[in-house]
Structures are given as C-alpha cells and as structure tokens.
PDB file of N, CA and C in Angstrom:
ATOM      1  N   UNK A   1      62.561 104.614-171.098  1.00  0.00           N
ATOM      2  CA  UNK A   1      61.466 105.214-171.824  1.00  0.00           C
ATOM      3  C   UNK A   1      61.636 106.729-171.765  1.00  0.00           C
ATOM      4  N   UNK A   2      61.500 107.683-172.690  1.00  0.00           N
ATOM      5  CA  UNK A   2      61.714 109.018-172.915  1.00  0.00           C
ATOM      6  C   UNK A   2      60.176 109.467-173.154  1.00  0.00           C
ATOM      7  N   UNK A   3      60.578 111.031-173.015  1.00  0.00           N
ATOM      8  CA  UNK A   3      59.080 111.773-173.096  1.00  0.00           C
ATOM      9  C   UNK A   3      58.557 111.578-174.661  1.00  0.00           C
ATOM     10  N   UNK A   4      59.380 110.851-176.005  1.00  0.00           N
ATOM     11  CA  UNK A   4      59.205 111.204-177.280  1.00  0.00           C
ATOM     12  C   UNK A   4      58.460 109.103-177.207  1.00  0.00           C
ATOM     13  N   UNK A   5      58.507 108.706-176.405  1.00  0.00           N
ATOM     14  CA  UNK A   5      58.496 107.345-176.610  1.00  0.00           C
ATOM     15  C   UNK A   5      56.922 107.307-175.459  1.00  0.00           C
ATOM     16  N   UNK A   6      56.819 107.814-174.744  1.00  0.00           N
ATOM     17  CA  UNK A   6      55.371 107.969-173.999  1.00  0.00           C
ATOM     18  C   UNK A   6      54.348 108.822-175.038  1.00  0.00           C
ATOM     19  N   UNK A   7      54.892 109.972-175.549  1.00  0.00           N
ATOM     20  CA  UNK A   7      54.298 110.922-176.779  1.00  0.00           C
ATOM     21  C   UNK A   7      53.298 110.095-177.709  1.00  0.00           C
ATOM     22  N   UNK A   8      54.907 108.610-178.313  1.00  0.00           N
ATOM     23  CA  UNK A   8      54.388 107.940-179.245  1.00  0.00           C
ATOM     24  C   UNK A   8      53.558 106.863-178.961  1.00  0.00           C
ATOM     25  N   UNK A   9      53.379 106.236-177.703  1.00  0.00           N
ATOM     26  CA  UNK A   9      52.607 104.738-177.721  1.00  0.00           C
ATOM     27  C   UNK A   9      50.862 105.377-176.722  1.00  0.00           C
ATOM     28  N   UNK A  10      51.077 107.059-176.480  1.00  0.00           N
ATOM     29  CA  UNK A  10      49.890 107.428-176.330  1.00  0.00           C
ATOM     30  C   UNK A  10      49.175 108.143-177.957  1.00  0.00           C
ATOM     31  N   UNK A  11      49.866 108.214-178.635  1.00  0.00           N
ATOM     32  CA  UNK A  11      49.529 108.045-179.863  1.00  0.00           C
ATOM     33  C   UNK A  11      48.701 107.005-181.045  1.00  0.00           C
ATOM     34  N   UNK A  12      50.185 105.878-180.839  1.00  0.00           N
ATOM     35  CA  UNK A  12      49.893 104.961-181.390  1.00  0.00           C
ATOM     36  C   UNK A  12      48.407 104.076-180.609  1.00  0.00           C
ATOM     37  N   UNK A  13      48.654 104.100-179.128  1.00  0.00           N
ATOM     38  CA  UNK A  13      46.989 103.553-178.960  1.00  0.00           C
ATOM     39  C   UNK A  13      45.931 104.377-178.693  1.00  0.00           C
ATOM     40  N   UNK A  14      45.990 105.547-179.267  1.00  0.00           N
ATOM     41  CA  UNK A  14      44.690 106.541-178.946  1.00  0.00           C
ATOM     42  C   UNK A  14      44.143 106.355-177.588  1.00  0.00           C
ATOM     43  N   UNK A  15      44.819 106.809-176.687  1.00  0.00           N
ATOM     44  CA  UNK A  15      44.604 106.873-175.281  1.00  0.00           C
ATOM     45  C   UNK A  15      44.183 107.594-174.705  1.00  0.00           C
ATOM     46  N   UNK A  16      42.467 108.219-174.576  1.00  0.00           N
ATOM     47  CA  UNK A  16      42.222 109.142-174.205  1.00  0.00           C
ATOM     48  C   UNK A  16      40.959 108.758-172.859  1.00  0.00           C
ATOM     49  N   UNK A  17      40.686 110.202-171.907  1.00  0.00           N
ATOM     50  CA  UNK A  17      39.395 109.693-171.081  1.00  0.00           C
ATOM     51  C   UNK A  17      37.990 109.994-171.760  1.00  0.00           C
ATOM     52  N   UNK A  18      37.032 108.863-172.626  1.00  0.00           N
ATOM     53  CA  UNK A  18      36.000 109.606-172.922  1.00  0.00           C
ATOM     54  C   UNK A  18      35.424 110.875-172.810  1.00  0.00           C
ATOM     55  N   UNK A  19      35.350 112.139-173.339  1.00  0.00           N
ATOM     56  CA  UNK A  19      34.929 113.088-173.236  1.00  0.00           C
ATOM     57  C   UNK A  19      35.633 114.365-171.869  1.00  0.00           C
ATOM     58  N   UNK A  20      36.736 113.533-172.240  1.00  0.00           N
ATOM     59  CA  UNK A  20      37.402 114.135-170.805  1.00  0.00           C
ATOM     60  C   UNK A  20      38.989 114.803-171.389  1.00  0.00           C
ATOM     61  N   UNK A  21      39.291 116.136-170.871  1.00  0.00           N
ATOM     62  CA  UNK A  21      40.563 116.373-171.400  1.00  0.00           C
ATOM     63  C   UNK A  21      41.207 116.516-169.898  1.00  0.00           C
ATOM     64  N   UNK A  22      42.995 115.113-170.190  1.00  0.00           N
ATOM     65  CA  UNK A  22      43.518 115.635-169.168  1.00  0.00           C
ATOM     66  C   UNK A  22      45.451 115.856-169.579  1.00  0.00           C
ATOM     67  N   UNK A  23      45.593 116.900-168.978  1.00  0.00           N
ATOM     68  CA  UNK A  23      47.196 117.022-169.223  1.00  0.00           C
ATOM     69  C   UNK A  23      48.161 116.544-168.173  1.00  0.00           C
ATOM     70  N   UNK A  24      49.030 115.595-168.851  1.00  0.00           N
ATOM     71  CA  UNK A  24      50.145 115.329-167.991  1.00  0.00           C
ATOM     72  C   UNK A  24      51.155 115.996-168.187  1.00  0.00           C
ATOM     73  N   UNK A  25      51.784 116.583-166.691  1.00  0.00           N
ATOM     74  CA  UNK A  25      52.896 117.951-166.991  1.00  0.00           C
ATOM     75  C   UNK A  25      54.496 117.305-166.392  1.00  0.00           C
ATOM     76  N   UNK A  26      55.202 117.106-167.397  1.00  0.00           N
ATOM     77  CA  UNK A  26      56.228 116.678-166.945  1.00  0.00           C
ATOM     78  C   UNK A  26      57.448 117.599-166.755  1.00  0.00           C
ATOM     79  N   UNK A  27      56.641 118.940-166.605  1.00  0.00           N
ATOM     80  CA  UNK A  27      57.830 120.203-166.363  1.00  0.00           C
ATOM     81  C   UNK A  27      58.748 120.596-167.241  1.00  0.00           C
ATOM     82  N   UNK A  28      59.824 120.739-167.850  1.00  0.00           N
ATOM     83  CA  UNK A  28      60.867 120.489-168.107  1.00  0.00           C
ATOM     84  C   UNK A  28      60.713 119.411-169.747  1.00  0.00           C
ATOM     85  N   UNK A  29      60.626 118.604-169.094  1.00  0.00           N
ATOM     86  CA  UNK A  29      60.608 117.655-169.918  1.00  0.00           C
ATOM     87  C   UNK A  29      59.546 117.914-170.792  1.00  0.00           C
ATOM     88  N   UNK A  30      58.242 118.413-170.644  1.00  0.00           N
ATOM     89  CA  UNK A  30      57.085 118.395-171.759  1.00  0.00           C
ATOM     90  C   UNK A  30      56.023 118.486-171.151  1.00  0.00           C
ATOM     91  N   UNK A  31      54.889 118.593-171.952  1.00  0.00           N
ATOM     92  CA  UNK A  31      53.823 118.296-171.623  1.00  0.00           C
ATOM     93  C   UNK A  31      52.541 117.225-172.399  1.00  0.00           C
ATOM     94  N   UNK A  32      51.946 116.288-172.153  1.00  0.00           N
ATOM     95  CA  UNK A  32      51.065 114.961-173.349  1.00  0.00           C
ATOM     96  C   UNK A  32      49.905 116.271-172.748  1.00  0.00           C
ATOM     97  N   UNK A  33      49.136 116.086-173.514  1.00  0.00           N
ATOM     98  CA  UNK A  33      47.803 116.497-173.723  1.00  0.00           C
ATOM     99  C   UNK A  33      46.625 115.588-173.964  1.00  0.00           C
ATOM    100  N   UNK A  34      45.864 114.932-173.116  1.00  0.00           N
ATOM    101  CA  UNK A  34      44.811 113.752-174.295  1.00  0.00           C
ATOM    102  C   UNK A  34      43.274 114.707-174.149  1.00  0.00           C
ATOM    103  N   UNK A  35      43.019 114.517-175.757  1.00  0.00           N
ATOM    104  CA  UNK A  35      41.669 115.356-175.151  1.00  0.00           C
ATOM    105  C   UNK A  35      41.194 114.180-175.713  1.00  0.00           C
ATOM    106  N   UNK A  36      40.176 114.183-175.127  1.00  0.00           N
ATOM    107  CA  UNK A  36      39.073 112.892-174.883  1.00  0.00           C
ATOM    108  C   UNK A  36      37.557 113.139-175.472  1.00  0.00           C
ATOM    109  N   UNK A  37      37.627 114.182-175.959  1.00  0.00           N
ATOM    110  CA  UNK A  37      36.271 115.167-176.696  1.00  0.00           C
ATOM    111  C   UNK A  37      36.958 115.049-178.087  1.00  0.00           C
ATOM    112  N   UNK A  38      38.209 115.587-178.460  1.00  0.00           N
ATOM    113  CA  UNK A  38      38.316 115.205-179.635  1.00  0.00           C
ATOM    114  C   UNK A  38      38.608 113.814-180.307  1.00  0.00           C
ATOM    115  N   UNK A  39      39.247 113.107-179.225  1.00  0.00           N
ATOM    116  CA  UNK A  39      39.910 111.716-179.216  1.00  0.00           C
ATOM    117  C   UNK A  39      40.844 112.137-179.933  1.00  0.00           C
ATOM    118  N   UNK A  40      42.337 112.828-179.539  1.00  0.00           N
ATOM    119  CA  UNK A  40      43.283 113.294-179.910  1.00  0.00           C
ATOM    120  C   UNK A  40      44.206 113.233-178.962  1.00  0.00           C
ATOM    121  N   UNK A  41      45.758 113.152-179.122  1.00  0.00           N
ATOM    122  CA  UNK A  41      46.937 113.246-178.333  1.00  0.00           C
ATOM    123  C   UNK A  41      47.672 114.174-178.788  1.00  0.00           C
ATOM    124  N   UNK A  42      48.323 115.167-178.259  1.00  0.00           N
ATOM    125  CA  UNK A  42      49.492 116.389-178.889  1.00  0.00           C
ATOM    126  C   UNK A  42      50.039 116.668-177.775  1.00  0.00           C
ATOM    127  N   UNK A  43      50.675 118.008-177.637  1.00  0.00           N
ATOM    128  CA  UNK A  43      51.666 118.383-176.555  1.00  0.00           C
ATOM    129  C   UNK A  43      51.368 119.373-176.253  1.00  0.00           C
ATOM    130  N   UNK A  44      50.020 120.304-176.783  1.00  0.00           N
ATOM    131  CA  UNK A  44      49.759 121.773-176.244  1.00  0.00           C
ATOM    132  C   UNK A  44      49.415 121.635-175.067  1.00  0.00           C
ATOM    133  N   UNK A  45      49.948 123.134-174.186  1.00  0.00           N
ATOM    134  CA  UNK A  45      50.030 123.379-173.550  1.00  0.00           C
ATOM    135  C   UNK A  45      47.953 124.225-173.195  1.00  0.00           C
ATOM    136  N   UNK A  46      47.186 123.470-172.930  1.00  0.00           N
ATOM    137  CA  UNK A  46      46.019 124.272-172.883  1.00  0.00           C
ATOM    138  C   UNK A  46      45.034 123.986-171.740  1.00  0.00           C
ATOM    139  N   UNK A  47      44.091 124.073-170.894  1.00  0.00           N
ATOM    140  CA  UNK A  47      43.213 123.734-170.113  1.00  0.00           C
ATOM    141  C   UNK A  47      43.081 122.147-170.330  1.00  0.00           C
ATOM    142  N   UNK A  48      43.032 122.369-168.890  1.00  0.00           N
ATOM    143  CA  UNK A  48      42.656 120.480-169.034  1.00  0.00           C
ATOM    144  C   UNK A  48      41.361 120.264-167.673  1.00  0.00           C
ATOM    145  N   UNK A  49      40.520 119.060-167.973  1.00  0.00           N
ATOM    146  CA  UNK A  49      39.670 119.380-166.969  1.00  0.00           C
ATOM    147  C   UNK A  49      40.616 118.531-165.676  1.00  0.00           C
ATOM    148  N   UNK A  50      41.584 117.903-165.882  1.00  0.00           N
ATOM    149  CA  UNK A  50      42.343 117.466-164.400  1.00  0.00           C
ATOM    150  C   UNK A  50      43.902 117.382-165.248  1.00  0.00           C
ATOM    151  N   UNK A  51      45.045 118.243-164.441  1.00  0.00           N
ATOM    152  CA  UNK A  51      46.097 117.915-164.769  1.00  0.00           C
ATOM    153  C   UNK A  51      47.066 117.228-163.803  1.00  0.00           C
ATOM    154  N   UNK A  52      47.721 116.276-164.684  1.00  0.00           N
ATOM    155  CA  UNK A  52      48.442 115.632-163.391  1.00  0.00           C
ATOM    156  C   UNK A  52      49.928 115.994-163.180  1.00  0.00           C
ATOM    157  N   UNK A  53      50.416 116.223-162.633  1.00  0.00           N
ATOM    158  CA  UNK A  53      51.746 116.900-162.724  1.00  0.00           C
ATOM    159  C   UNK A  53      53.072 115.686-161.717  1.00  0.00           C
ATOM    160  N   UNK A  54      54.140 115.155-162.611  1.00  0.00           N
ATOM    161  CA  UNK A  54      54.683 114.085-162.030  1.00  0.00           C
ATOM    162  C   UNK A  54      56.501 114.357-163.083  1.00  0.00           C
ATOM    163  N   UNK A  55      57.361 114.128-162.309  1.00  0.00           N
ATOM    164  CA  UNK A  55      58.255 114.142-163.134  1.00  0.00           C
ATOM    165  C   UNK A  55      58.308 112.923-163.913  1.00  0.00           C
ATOM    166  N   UNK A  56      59.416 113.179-165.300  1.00  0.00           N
ATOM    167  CA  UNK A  56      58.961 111.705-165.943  1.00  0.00           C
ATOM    168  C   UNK A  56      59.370 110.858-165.766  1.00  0.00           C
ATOM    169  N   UNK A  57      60.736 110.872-164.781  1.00  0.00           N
ATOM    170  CA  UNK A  57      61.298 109.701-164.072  1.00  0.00           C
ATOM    171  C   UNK A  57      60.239 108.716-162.986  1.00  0.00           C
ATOM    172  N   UNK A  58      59.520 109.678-162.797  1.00  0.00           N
ATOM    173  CA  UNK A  58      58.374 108.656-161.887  1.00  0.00           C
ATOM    174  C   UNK A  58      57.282 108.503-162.507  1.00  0.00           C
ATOM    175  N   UNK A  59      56.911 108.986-163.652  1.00  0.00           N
ATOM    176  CA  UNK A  59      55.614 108.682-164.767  1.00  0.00           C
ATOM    177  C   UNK A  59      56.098 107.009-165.211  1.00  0.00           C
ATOM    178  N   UNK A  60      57.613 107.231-165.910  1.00  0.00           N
ATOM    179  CA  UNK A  60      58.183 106.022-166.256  1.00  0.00           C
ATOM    180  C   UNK A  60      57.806 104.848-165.440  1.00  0.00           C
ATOM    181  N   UNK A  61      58.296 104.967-164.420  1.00  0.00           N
ATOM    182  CA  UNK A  61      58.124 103.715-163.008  1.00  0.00           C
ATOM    183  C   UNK A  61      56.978 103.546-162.744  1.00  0.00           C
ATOM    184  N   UNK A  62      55.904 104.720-163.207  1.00  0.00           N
ATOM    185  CA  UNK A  62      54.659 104.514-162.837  1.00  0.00           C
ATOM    186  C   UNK A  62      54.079 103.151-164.081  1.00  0.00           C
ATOM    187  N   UNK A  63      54.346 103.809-164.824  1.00  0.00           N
ATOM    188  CA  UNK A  63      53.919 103.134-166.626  1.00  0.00           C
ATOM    189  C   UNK A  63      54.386 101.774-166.696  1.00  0.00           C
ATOM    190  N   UNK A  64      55.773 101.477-166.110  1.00  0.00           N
ATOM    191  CA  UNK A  64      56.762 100.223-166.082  1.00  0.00           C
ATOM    192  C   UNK A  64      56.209  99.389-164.555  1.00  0.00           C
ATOM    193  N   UNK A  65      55.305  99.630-163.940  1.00  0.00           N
ATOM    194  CA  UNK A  65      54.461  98.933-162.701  1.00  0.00           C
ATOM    195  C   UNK A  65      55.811  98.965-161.498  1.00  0.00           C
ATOM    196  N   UNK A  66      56.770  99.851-161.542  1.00  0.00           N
ATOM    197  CA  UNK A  66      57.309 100.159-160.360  1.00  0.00           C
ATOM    198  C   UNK A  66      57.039 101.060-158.988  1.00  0.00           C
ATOM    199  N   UNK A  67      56.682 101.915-159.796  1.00  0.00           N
ATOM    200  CA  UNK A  67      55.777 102.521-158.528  1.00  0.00           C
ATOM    201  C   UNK A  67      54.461 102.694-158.703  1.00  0.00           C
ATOM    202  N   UNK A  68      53.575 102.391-157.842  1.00  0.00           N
ATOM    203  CA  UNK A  68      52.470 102.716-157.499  1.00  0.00           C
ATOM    204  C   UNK A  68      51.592 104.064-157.931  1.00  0.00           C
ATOM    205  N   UNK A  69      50.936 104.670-158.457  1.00  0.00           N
ATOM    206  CA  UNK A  69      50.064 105.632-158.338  1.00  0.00           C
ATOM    207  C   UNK A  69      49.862 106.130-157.168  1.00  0.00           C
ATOM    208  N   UNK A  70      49.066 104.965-156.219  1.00  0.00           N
ATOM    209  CA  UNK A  70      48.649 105.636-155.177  1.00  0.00           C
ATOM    210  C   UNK A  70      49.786 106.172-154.202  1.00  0.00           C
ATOM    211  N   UNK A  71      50.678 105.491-154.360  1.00  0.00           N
ATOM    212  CA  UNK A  71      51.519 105.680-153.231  1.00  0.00           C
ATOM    213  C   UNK A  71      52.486 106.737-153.761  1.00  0.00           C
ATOM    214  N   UNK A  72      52.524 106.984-154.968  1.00  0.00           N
ATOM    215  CA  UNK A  72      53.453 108.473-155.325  1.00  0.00           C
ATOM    216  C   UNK A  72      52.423 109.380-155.230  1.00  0.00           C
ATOM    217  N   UNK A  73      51.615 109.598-155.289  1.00  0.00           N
ATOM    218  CA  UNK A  73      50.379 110.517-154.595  1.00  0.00           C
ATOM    219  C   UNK A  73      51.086 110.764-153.378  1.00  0.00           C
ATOM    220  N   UNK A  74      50.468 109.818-152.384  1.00  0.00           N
ATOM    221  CA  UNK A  74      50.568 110.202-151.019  1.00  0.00           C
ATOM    222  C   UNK A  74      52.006 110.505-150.334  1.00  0.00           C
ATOM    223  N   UNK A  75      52.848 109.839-151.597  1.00  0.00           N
ATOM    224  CA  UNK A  75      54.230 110.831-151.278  1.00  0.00           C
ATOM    225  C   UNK A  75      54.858 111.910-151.959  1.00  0.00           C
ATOM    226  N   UNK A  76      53.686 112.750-152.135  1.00  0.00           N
ATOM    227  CA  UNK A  76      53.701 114.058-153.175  1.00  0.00           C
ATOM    228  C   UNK A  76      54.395 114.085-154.928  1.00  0.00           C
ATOM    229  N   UNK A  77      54.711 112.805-155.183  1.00  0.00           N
ATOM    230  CA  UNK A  77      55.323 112.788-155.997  1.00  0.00           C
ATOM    231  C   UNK A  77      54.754 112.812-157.575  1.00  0.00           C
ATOM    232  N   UNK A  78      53.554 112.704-157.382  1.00  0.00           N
ATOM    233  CA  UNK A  78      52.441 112.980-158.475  1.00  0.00           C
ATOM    234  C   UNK A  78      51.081 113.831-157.365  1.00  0.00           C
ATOM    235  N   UNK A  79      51.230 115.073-158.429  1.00  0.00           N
ATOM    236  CA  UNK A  79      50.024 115.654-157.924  1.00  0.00           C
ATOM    237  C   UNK A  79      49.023 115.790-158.103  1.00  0.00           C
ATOM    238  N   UNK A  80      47.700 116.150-158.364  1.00  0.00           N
ATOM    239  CA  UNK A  80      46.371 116.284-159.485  1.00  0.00           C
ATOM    240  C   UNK A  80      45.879 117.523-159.207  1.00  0.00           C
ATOM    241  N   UNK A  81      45.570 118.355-160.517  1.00  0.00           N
ATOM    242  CA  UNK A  81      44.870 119.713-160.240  1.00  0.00           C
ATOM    243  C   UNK A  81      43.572 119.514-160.673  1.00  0.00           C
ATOM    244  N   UNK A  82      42.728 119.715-160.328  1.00  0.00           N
ATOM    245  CA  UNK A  82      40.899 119.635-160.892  1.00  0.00           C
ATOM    246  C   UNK A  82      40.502 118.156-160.725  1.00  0.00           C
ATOM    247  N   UNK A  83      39.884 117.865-161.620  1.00  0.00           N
ATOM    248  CA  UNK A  83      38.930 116.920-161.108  1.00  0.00           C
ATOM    249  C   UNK A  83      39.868 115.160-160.769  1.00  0.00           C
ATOM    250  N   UNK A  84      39.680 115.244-159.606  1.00  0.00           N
ATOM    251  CA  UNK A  84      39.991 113.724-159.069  1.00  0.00           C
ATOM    252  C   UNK A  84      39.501 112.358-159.744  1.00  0.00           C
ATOM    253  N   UNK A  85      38.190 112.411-160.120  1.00  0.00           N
ATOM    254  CA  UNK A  85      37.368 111.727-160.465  1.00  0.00           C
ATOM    255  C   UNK A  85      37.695 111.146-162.175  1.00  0.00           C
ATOM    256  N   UNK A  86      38.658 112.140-162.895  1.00  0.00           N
ATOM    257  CA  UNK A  86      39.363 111.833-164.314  1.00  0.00           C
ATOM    258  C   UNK A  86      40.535 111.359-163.736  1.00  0.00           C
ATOM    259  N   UNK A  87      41.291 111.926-162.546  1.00  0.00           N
ATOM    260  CA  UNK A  87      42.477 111.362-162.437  1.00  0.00           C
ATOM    261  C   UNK A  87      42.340 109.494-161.867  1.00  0.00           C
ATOM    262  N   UNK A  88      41.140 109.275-161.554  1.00  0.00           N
ATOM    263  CA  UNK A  88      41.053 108.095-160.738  1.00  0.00           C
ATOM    264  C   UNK A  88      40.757 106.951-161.823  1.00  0.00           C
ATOM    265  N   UNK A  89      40.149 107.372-163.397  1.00  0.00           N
ATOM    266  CA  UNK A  89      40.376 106.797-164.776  1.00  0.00           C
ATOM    267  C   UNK A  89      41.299 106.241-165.090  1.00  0.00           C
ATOM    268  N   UNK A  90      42.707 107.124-164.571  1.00  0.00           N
ATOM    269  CA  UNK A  90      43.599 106.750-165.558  1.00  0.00           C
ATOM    270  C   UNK A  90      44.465 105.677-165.394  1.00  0.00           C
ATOM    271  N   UNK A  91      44.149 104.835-164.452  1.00  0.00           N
ATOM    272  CA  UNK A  91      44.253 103.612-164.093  1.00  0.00           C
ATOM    273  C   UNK A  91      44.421 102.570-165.995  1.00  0.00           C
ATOM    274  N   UNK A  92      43.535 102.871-166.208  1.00  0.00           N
ATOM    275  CA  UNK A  92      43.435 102.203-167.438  1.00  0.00           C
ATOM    276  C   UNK A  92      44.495 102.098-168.882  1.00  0.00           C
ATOM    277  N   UNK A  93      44.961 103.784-168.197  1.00  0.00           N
ATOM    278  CA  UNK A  93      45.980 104.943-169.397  1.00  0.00           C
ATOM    279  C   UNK A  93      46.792 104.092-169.447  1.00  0.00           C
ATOM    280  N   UNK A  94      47.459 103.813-167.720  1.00  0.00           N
ATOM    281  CA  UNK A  94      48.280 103.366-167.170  1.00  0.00           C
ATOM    282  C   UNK A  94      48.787 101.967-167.718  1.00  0.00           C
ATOM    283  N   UNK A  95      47.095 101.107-167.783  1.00  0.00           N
ATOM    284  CA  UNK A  95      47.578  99.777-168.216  1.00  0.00           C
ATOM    285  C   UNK A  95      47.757  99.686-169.685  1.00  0.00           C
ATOM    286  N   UNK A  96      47.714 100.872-170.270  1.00  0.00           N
ATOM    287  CA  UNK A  96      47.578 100.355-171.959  1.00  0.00           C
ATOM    288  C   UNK A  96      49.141 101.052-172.417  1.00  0.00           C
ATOM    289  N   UNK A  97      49.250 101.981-171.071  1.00  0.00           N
ATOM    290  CA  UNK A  97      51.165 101.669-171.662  1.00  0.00           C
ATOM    291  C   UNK A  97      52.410 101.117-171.349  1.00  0.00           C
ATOM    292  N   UNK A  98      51.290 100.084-170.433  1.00  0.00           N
ATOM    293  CA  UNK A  98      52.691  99.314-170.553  1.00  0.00           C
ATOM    294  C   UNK A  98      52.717  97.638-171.864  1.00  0.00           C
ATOM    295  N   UNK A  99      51.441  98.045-171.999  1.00  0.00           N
ATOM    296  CA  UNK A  99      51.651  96.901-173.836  1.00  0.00           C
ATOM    297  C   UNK A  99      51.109  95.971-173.488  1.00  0.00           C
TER     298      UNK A  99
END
C-alpha cells in the first residue's frame, strides 16, 4: 500500500472525525489531512486539532491489522500531538481501511 493508495481509499470512503480535523504526518512521504468540519480529505499541510505522526511503513501495518495502535504508541512509533481524545476515534479510520 503507498501514500497515493491510503490518499485514495480515505477519499473514496469519506473518512473523517465528525467535526474534528486530524492530520496524519508521514514525513517524507506526505501528509492526509481529514477535516471533519468540512467532511473533506486533501494533503494540506494546516492545523489540525490532533496530529498523528507515524512513518508509512507502520501506518501500512497499522491499516493491514499487523501492528497494533496501541502498542506502536507505547513503542514510540506513532506519536499524537493535541488532543488524545480524536486520536482514540480513529480506531474506526482504522477499520474502514482496511475494506
């Protein structure tokens, strides 16, 4: 799975947190944007009320039910900036990409 293939199936299922904007930062690789106020997906780079920051080799494994969330957390491997409480949502993000 590539950053242009996560881009598209958070697209194609309008995947956002109700009224909530959060950015996933894959460094290098890109950045998804979901704002959840507009119910929109793009790639700007802008405020988010929680960003999660994860390379996309472990977003992938995350998305594909190989690794854990919680446990790439607690092994620094996904981080969260601002609100916890959007990042603890995205449980759901999670299940709608893998199909």
């Amino acid at each position: 799975m590539t950053f242009d293939d996560i881009l598209n199936r958070f697209k194609s299922s309008g995947v956002t947190v109700a009224g909530k904007k959060v950015k996933f930062d894959f460094g290098d690789a890109g950045k998804i944007f979901l704002d959840g106020v507009a119910n929109a997906v793009s790639q700007d780079d802008v405020a988010a009320d929680t960003t999660i920051k994860v390379k996309l080799d472990d977003f992938v494994a995350m998305a594909q039910g190989a690794l854990d969330p919680t446990s790439a957390f607690m092994q620094g491997k996904l981080k969260v900036e601002g609100d916890m409480g959007v990042a603890m949502q995205l449980q759901s993000v999670m299940a709608k990409l893998r199909g």
